[in-house]
N, C-alpha and C. Protein backbone atom coordinates (compact mmCIF):
# COMPACT_ATOMS: atom_id res chain seq x y z
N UNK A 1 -89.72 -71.01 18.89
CA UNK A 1 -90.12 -72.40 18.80
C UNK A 1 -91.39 -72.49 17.97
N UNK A 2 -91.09 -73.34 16.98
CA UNK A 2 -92.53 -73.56 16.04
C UNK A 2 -93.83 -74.68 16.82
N UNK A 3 -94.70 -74.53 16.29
CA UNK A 3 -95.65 -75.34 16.98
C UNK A 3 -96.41 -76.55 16.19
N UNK A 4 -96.91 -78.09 16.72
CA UNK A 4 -97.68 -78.28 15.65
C UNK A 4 -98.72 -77.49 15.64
N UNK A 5 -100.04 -78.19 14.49
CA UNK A 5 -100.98 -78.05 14.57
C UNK A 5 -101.68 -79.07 15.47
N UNK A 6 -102.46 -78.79 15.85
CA UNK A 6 -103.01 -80.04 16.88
C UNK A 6 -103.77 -81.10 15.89
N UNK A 7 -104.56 -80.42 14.77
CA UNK A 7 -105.81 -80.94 14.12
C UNK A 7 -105.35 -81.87 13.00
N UNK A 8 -103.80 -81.68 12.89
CA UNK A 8 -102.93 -82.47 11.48
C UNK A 8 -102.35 -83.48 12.18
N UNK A 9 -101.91 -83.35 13.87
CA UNK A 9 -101.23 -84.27 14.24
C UNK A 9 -101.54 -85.71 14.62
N UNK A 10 -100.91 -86.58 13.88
CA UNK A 10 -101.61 -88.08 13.91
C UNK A 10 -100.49 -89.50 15.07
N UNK A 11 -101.11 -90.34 15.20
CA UNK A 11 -100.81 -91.85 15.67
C UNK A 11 -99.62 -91.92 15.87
N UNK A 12 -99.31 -91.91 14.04
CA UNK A 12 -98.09 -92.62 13.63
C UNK A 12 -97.33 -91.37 13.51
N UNK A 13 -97.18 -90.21 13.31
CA UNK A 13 -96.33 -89.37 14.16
C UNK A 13 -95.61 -89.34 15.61
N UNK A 14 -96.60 -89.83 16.52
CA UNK A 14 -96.26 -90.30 17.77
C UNK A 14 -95.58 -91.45 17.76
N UNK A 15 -96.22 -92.42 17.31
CA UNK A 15 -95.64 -93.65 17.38
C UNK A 15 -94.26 -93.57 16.84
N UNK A 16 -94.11 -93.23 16.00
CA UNK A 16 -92.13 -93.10 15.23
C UNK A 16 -91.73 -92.60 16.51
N UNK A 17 -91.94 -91.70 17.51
CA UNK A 17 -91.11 -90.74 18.72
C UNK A 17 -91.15 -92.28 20.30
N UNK A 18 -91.92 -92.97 20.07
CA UNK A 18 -92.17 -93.94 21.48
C UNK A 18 -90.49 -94.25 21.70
N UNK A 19 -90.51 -94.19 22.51
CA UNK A 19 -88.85 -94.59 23.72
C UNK A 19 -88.21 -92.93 23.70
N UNK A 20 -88.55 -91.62 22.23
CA UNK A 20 -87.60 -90.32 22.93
C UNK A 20 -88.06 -90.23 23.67
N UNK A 21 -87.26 -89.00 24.33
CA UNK A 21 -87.00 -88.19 25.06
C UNK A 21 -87.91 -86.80 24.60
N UNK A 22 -89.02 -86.27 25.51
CA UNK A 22 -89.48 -85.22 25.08
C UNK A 22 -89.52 -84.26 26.78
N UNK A 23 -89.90 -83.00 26.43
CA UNK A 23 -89.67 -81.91 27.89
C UNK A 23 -91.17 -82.01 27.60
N UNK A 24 -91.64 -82.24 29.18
CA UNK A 24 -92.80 -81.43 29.72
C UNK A 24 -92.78 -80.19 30.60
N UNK A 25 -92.91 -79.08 30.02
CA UNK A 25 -93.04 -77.98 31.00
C UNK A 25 -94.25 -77.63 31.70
N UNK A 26 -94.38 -78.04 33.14
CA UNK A 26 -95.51 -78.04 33.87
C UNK A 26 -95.84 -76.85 34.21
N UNK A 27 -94.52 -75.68 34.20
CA UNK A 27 -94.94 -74.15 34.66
C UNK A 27 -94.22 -73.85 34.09
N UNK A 28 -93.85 -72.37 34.42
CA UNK A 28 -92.77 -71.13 33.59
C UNK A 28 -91.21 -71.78 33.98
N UNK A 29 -90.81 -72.06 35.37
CA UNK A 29 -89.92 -72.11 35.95
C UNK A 29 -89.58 -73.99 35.97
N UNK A 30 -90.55 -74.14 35.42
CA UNK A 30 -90.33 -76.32 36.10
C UNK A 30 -91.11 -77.00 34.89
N UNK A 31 -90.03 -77.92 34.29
CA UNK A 31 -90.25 -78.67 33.40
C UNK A 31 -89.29 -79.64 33.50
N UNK A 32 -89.78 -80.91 32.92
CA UNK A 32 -89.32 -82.58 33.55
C UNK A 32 -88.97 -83.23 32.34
N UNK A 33 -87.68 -84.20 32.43
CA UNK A 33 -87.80 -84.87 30.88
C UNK A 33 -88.42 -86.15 30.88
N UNK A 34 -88.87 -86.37 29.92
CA UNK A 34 -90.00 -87.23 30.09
C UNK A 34 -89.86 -88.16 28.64
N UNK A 35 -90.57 -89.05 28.60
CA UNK A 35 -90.80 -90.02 27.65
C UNK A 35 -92.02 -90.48 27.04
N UNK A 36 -91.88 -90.56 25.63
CA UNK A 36 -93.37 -91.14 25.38
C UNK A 36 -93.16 -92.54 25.36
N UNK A 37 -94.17 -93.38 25.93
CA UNK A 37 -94.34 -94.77 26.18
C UNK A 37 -95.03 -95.29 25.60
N UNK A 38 -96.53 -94.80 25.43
CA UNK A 38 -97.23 -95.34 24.38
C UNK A 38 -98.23 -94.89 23.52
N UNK A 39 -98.72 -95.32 22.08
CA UNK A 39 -99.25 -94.35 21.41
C UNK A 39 -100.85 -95.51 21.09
N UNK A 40 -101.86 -95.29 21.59
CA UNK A 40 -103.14 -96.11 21.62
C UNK A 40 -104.12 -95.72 20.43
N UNK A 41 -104.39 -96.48 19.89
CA UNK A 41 -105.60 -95.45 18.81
C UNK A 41 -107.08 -96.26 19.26
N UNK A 42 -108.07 -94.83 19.51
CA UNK A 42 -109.47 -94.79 20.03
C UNK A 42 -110.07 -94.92 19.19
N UNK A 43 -111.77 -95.93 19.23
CA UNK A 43 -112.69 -96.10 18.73
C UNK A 43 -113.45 -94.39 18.25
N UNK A 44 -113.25 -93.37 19.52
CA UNK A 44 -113.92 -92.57 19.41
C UNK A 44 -114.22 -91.54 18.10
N UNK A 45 -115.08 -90.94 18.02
CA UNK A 45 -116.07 -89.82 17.35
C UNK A 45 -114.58 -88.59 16.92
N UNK A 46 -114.27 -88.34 15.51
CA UNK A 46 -113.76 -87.27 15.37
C UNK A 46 -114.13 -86.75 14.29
N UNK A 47 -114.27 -85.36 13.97
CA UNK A 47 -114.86 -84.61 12.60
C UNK A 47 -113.60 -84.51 12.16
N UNK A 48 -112.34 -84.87 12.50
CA UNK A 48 -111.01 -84.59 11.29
C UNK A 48 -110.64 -85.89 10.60
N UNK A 49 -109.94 -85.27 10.20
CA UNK A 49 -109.64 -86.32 8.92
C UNK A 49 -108.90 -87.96 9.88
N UNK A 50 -108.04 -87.29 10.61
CA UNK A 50 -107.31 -88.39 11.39
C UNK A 50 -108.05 -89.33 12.62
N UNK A 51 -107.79 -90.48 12.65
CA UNK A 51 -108.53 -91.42 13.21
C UNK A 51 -108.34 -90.82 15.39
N UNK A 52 -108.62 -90.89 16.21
CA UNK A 52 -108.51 -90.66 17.78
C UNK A 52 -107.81 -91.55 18.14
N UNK A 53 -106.83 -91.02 19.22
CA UNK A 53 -105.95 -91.57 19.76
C UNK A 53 -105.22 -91.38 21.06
N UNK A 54 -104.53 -91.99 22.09
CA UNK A 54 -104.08 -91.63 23.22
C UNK A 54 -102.77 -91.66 23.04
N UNK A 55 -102.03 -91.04 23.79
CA UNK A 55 -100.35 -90.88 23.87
C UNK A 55 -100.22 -90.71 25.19
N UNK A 56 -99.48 -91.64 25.89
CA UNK A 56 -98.75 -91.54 27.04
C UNK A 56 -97.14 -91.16 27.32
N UNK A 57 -97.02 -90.29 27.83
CA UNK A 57 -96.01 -89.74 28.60
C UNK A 57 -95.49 -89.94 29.67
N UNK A 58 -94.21 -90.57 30.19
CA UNK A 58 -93.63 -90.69 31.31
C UNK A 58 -92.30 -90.05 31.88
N UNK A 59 -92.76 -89.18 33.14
CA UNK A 59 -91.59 -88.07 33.65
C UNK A 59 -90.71 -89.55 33.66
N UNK A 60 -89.21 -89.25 33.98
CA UNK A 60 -88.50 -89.96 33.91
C UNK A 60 -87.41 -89.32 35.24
N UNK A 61 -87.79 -90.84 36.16
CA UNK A 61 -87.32 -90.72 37.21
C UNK A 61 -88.27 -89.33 38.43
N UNK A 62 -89.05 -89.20 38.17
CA UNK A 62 -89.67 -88.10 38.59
C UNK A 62 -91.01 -88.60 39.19
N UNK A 63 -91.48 -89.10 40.36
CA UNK A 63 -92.36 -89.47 40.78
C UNK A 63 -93.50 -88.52 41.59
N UNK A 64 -93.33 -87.18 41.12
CA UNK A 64 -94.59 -86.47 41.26
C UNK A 64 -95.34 -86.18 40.74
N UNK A 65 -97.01 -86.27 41.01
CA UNK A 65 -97.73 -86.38 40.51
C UNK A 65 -98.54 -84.82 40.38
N UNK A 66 -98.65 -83.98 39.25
CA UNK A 66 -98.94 -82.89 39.14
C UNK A 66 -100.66 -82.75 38.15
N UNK A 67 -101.06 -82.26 38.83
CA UNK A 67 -102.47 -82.04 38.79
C UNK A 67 -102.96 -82.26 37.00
N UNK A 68 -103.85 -82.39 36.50
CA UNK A 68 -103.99 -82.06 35.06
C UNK A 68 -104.30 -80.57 34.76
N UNK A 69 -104.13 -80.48 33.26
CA UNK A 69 -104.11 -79.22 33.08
C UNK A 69 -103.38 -79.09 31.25
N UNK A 70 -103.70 -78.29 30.85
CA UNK A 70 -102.67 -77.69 29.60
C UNK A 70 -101.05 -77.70 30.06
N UNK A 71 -100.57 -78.38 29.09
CA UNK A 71 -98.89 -78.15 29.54
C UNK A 71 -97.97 -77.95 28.04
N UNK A 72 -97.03 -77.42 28.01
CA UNK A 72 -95.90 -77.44 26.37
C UNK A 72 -95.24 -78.63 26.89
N UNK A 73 -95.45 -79.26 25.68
CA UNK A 73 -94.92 -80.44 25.34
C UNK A 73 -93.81 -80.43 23.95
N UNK A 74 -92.13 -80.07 24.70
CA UNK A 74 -91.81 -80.08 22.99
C UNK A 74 -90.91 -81.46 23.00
N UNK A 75 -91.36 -81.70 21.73
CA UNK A 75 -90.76 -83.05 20.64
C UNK A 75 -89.72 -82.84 20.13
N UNK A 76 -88.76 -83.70 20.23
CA UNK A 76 -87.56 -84.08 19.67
C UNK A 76 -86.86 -83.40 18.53
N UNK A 77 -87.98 -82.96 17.93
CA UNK A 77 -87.36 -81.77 16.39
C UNK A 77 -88.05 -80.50 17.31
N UNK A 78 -87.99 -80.28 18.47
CA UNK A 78 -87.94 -78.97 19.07
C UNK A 78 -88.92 -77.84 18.98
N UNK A 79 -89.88 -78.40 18.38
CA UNK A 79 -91.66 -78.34 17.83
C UNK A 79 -92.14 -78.78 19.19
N UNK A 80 -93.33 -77.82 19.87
CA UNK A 80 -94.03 -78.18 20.64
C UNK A 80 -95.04 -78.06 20.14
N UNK A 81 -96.27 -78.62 21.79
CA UNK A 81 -97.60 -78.83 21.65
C UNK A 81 -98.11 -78.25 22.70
N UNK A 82 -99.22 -77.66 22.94
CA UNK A 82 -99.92 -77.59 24.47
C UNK A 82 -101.25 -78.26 24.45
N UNK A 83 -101.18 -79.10 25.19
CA UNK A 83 -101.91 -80.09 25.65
C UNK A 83 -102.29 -80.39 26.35
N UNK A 84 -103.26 -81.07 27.15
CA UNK A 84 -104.36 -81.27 28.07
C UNK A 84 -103.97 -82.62 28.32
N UNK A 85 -102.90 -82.68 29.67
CA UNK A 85 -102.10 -83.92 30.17
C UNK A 85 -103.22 -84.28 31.43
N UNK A 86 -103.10 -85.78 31.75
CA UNK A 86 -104.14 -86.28 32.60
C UNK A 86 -102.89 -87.38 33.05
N UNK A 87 -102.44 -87.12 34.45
CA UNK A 87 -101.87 -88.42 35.34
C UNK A 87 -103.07 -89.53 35.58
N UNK A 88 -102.01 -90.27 35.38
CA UNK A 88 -102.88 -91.79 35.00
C UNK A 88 -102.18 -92.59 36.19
N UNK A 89 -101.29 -93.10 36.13
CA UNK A 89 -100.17 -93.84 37.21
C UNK A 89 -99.17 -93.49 37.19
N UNK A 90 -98.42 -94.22 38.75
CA UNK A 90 -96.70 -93.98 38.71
C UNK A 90 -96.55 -95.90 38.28
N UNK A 91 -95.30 -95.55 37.95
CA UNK A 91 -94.43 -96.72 38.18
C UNK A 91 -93.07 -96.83 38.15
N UNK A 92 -92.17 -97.52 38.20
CA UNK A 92 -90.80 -97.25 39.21
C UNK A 92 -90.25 -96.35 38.41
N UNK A 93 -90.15 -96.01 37.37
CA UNK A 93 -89.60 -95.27 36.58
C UNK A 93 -89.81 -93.79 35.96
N UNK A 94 -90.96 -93.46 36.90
CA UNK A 94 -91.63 -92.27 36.90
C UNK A 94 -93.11 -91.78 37.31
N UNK A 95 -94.04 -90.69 36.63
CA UNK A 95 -95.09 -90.40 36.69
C UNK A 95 -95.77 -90.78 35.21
N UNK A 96 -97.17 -91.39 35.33
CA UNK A 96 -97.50 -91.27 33.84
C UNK A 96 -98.63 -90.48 33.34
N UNK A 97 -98.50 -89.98 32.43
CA UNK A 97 -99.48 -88.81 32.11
C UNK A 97 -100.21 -89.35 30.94
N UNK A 98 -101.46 -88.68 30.06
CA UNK A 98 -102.15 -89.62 29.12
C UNK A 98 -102.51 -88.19 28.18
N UNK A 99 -102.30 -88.11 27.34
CA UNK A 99 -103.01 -86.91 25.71
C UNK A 99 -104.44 -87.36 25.17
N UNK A 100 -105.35 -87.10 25.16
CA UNK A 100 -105.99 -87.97 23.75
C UNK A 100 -106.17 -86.95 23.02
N UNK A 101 -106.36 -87.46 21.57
CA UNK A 101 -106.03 -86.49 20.73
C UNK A 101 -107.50 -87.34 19.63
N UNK A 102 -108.79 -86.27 19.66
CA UNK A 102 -110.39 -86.62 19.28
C UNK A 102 -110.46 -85.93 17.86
């Protein structure tokens, strides 16, 4: 499995993927399919070229709430990420988790 880069990956990359279907693997053995819901762009401070931004993730149908932490996140062209997921809320349709990407 190829990986992005974290430091190239932008907004509107995310944003084209909002409604797939992406896997969060929370451990070796347990990973959830999940959805990106929404892609936010931050005021905040970054030394790269690309502007800061949040991406939300929602397990789908999966209403447990699993601690934060680094997790592989792979995308739809089968390219992952490991990332520093933060549960934010549930709502009927799952757990929601949050990326920001500085």
């Amino acid at each position: 499995m190829e990986t992005y880069d974290l430091s190239q990956i932008t907004a509107a990359e995310f944003k084209a993927l909002t409604g797939e279907p992406v896997i969060i693997h929370f451990a070796e053995n347990f990973s959830l399919p999940s959805t990106i819901v929404a892609v936010n762009k931050l005021n905040g401070y970054t030394p790269l070229e690309r502007s800061s931004f949040s991406v939300e993730f929602r397990t789908d149908g999966d209403h447990r709430v699993i601690a934060q932490g680094i997790f592989k996140v792979v995308l739809p062209d089968g390219k992952y990420l490991d990332i520093f997921l933060v549960p934010i809320a549930q709502d009927p349709l799952g757990t929601r988790y949050e990326a920001v990407f500085s």
